[in-house]
Protein backbone atom coordinates (compact mmCIF):
# COMPACT_ATOMS: atom_id res chain seq x y z
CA UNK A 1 14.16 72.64 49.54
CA UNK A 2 13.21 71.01 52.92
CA UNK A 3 9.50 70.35 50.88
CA UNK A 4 11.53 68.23 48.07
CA UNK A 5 13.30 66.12 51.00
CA UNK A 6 10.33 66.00 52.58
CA UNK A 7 9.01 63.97 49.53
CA UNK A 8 11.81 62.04 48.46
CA UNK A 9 12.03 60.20 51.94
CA UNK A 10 8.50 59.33 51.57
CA UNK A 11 8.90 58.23 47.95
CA UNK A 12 12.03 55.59 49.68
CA UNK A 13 9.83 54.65 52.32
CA UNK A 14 7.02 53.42 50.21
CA UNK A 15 9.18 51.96 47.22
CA UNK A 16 10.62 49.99 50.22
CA UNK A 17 7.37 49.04 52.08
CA UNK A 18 5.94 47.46 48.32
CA UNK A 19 8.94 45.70 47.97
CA UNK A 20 9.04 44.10 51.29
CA UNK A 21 5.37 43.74 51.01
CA UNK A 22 6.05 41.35 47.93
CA UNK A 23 9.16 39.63 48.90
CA UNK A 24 6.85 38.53 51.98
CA UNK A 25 3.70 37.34 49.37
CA UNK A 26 6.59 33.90 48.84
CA UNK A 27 6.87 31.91 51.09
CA UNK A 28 8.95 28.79 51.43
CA UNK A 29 8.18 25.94 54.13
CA UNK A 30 9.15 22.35 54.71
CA UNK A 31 7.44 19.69 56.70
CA UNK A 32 11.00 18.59 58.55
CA UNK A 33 15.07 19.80 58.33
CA UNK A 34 16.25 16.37 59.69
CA UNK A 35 15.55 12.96 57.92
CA UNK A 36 17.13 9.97 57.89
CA UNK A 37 18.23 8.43 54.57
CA UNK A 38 15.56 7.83 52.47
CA UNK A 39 13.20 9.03 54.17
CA UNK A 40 11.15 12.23 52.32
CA UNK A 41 10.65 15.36 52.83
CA UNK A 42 7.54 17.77 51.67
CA UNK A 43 9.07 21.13 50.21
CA UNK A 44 5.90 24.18 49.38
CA UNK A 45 6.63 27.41 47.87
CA UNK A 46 3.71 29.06 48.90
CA UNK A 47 2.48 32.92 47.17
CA UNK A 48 -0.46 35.08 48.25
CA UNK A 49 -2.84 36.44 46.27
CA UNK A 50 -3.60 35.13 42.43
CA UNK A 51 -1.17 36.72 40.08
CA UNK A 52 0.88 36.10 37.29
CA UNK A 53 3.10 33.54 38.78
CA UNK A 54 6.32 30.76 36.86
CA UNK A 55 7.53 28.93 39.17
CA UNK A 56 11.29 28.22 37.53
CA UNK A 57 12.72 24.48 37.50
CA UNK A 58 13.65 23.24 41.20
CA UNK A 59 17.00 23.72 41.56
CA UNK A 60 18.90 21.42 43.19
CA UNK A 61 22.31 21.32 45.74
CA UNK A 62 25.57 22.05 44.69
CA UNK A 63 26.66 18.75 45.71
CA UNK A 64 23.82 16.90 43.94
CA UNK A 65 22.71 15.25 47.25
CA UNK A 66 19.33 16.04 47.63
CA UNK A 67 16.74 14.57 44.94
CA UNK A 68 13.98 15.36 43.35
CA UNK A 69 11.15 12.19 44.23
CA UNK A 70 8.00 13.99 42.47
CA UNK A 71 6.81 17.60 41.36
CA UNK A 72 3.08 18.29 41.71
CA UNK A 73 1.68 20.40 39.89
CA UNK A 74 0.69 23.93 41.20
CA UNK A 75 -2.51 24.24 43.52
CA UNK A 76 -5.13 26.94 43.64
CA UNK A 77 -5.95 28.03 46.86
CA UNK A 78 -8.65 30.41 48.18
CA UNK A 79 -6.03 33.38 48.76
CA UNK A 80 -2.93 32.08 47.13
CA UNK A 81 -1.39 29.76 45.07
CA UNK A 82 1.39 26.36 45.99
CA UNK A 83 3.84 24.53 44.20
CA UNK A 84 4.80 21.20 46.19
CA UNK A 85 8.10 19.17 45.77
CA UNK A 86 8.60 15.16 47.49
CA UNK A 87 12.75 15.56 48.41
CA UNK A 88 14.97 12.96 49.98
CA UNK A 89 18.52 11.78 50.33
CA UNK A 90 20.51 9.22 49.97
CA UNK A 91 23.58 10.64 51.84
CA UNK A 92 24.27 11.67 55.35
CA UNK A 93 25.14 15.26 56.02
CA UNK A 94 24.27 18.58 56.14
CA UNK A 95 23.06 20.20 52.96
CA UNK A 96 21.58 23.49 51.99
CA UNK A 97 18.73 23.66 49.54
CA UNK A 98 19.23 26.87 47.56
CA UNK A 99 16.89 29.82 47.07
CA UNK A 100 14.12 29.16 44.11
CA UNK A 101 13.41 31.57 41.81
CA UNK A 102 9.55 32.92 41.56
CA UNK A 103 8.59 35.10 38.48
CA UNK A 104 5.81 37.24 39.83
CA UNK A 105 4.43 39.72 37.17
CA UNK A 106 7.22 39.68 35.15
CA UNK A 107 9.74 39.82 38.01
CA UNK A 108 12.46 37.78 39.25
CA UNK A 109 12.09 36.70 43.34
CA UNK A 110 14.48 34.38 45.33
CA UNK A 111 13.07 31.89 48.28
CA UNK A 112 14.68 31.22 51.53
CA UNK A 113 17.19 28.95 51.18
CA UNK A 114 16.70 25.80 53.88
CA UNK A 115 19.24 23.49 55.39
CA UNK A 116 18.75 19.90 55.75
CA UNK A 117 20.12 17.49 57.96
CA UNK A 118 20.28 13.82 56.64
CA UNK A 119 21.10 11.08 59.21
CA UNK A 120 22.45 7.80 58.93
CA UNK A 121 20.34 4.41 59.79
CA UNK A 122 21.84 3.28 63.00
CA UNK A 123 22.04 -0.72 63.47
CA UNK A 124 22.05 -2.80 66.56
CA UNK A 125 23.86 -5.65 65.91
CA UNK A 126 23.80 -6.92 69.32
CA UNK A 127 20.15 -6.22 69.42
CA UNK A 128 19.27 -8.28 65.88
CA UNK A 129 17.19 -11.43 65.91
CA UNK A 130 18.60 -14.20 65.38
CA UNK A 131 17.37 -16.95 63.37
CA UNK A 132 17.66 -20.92 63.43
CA UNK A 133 19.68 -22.68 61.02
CA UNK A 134 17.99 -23.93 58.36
CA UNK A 135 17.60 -28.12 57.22
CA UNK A 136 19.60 -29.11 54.60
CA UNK A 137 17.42 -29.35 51.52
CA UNK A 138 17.11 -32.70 49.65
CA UNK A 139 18.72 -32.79 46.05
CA UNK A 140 16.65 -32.13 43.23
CA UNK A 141 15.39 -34.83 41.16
CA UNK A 142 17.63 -35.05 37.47
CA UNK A 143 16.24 -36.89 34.38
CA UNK A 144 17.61 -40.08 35.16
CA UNK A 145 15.75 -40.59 37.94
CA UNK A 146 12.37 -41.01 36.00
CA UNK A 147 14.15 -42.64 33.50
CA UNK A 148 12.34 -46.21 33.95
CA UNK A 149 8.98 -44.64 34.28
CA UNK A 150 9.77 -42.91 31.03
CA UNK A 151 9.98 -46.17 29.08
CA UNK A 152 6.59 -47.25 31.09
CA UNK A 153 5.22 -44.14 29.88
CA UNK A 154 6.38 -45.03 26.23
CA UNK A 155 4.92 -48.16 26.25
CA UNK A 156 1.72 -47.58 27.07
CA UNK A 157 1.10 -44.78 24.75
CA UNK A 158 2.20 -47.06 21.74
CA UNK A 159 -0.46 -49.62 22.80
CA UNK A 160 -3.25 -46.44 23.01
CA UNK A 161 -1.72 -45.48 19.76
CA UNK A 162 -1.53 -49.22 18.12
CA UNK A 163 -5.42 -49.70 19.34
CA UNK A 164 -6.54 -46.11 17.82
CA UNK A 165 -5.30 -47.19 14.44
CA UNK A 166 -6.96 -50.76 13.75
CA UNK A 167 -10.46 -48.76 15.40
CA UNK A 168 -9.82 -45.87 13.16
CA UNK A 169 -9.26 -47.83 10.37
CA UNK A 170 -12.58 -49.41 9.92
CA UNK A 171 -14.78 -46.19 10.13
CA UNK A 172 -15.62 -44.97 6.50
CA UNK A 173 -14.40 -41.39 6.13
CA UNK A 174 -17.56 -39.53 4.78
CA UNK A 175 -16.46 -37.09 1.73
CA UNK A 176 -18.45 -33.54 1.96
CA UNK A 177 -19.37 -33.71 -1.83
CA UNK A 178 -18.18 -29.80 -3.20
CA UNK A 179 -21.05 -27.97 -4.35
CA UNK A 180 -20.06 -25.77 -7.42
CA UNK A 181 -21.82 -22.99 -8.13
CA UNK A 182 -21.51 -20.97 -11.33
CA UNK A 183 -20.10 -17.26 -11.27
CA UNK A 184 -23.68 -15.99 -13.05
CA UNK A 185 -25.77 -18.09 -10.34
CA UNK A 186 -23.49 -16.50 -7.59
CA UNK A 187 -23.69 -13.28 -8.46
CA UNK A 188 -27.37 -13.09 -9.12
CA UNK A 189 -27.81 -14.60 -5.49
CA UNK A 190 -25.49 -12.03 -4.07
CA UNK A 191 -28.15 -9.47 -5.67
CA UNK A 192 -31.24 -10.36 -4.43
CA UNK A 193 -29.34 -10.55 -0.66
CA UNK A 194 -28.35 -7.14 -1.55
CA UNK A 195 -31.56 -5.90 -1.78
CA UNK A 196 -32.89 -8.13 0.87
CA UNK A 197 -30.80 -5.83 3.54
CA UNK A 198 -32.80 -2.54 2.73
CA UNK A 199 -29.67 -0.84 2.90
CA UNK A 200 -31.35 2.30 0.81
CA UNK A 201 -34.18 2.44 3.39
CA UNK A 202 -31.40 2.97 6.21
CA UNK A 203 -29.84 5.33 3.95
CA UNK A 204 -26.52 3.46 4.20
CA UNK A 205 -25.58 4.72 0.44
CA UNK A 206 -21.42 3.66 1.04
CA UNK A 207 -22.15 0.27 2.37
CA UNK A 208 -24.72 -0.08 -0.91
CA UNK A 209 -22.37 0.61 -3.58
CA UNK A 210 -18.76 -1.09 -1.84
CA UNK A 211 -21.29 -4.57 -2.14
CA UNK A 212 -22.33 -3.72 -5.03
CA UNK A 213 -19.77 -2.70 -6.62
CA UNK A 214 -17.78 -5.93 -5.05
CA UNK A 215 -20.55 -8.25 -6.48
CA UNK A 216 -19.39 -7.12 -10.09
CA UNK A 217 -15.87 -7.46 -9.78
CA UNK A 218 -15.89 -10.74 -8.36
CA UNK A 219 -18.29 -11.86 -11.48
CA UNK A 220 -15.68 -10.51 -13.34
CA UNK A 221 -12.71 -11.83 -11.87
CA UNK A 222 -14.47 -15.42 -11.75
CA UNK A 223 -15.63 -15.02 -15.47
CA UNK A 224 -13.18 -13.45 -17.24
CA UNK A 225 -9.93 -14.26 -15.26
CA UNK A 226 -9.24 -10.40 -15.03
CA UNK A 227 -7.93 -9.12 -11.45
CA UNK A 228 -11.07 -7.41 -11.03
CA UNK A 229 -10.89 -7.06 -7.19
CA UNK A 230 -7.33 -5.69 -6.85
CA UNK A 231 -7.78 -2.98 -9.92
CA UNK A 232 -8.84 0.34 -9.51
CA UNK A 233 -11.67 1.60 -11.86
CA UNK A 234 -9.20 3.02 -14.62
CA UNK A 235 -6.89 0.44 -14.08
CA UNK A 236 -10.07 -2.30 -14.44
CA UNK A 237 -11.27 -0.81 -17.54
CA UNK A 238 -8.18 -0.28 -18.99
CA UNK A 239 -7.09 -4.12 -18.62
CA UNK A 240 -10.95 -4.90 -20.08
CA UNK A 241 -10.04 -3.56 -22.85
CA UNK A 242 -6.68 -4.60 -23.60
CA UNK A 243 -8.10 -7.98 -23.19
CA UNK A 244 -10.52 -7.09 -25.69
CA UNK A 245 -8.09 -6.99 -28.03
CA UNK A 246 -5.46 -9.52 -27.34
CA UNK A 247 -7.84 -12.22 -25.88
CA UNK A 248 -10.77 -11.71 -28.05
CA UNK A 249 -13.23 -11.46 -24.87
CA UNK A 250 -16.19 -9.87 -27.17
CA UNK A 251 -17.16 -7.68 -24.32
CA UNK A 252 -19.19 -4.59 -25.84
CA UNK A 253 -17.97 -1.15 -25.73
CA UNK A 254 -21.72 -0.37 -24.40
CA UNK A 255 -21.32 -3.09 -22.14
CA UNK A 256 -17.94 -0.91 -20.68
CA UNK A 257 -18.97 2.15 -20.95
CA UNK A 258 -21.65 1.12 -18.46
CA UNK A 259 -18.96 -0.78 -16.39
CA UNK A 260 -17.36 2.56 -16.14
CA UNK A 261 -20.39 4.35 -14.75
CA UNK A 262 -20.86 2.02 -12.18
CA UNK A 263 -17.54 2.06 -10.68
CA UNK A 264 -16.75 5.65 -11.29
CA UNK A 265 -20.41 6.41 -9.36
CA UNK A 266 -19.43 4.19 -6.96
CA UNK A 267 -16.01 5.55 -6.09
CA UNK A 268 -17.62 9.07 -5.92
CA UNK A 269 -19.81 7.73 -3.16
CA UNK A 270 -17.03 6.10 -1.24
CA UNK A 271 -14.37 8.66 -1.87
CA UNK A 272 -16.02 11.65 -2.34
CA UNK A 273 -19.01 11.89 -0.20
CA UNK A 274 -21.34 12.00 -3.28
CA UNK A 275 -25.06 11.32 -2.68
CA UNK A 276 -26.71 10.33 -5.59
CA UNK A 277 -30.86 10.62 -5.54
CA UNK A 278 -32.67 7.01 -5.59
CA UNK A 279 -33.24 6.99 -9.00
CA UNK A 280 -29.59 7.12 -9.91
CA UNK A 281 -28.89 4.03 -7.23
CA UNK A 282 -31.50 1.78 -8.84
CA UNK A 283 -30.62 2.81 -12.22
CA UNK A 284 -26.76 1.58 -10.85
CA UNK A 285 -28.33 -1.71 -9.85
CA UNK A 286 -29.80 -2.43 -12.77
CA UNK A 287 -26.80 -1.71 -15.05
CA UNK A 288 -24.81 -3.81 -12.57
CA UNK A 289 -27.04 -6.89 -13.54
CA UNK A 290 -27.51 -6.34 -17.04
CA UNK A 291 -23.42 -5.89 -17.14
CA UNK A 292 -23.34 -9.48 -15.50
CA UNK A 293 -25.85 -10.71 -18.26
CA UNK A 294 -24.34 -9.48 -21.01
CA UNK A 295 -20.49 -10.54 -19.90
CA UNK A 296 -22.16 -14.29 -19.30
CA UNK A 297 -24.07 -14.22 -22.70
CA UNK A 298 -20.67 -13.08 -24.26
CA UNK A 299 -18.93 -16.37 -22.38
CA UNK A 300 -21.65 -18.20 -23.69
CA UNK A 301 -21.35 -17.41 -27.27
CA UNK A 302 -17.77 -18.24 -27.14
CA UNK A 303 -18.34 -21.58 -25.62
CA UNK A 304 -20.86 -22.62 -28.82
CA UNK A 305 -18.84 -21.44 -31.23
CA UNK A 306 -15.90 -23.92 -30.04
């Protein structure tokens, strides 16, 4: 019996010794307890060791007179880990910042709470400079008072403007004479640039096929009238051949079909991340200009027949 005592007082001693031992790991300090109003005031929670540590919202005064001015964020520390808080005040008086909750492995833990004295801003009135009177400041200028250099001003801008005209007048304007250049002789120029840029040898496959691609449908747009640019490929073949019917455009069903290719090889490119081999590209390239040839001989046709 006097064993088991024996053992329970130790088992109190040391269950009171850890938790003392922890409650001490927080610790709770502040740079000043007496400020003046506005002035700031650096609040650390400080806790040894490196554990699994929350440090809960700040919580404020009941009365709501002490502020918040910036939380930083937690700092690491050889032995132990801070949270830091800028406070101030915008009221005299005394005023008690509460205890702060710490969750330390899993476990609630209340601060100190500290009491802070805020101090009004004391004014010496029969100390404060005093300052000269100041001149009376001229009225400002209104509109009527430049009103007669205003018509001076007038004047001699209609004489500038009078003299511009008659020398003006006399000089030939020289017309820029408009170049037109047929859709077939456009597109077969836009061609040979395309392969002029190497854009196979740089392996930039996309950039190959949107020009390409774009070459054709303005040809078409430009030849044919057809919103080639603003169509998708379905919708663009689909409109080809309603026009085929309606408008009598004589365009092959060949001549589509390899239309179709193009722009359905070319949207697998761009959409799709399709690589086609080399052979396949120039193949594309050359179907692109014999599409163009045959669309123009079509047009062509047309025009001797009328």
């Amino acid at each position: 019996m006097r064993n088991l005592r024996k053992h329970l007082v130790y088992i109190f001693l040391v269950i009171g010794i850890i938790g003392y031992s922890q409650q001490n790991l927080i610790k709770v300090t502040v740079d000043t307890t007496a400020i003046k109003i506005g002035e700031q005031i650096q609040y650390k929670i400080s806790v040894e060791g490196k554990r699994n540590i929350l440090f809960s919202k700040f919580a404020l005064d009941s009365l709501g007179k002490i502020e918040v001015v910036e939380s930083f964020p937690v700092d690491t520390l050889k032995n132990s880990l801070e949270k830091r808080y800028l406070l101030t005040s915008f009221d005299s008086g005394r005023y008690v910042i509460p205890k702060q909750q710490v969750l330390l492995n899993n476990k609630i833990y209340l601060t100190d709470s500290v009491l802070i004295n805020v101090a009004t801003v004391k004014v010496d009135t029969l100390k404060q400079k005093m300052f000269e009177i100041k001149a009376i400041k001229s009225e400002p200028k209104t509109f009527d008072d430049y009103k007669p250099l205003l018509w001076w001003i007038l004047l001699i801008l209609a004489i500038i403007a009078i003299a511009l005209y008659f020398i003006l007048r006399k000089k030939k304007v020289k017309e820029i004479p408009v170049i037109y250049i047929a859709p077939i002789q456009e597109a077969m120029q836009r061609l040979k640039e395309l392969d002029e840029k190497q854009l196979l040898q740089q392996n930039k496959i996309k950039l190959y096929y949107t020009e390409l691609t774009e070459i054709v449908r303005t040809y078409i747009e430009k030849e044919t009238h057809i919103p080639a640019l603003e169509s998708t490929t379905n919708e663009l073949i689909e409109t080809i051949i309603d026009f085929n019917s309606s408008s009598n455009l004589g365009i092959s069903k060949n001549t589509i079909i390899e239309l179709k290719e193009v722009l359905q090889s070319a949207d697998l490119v761009k959409f799709a991340k399709s690589k086609p081999i080399v052979e396949e590209i120039k193949q594309h390239r050359n179907l692109s200009e014999q599409i163009i040839q045959n669309i123009k001989t079509i047009k062509k046709e047309e025009n001797e027949l009328e």
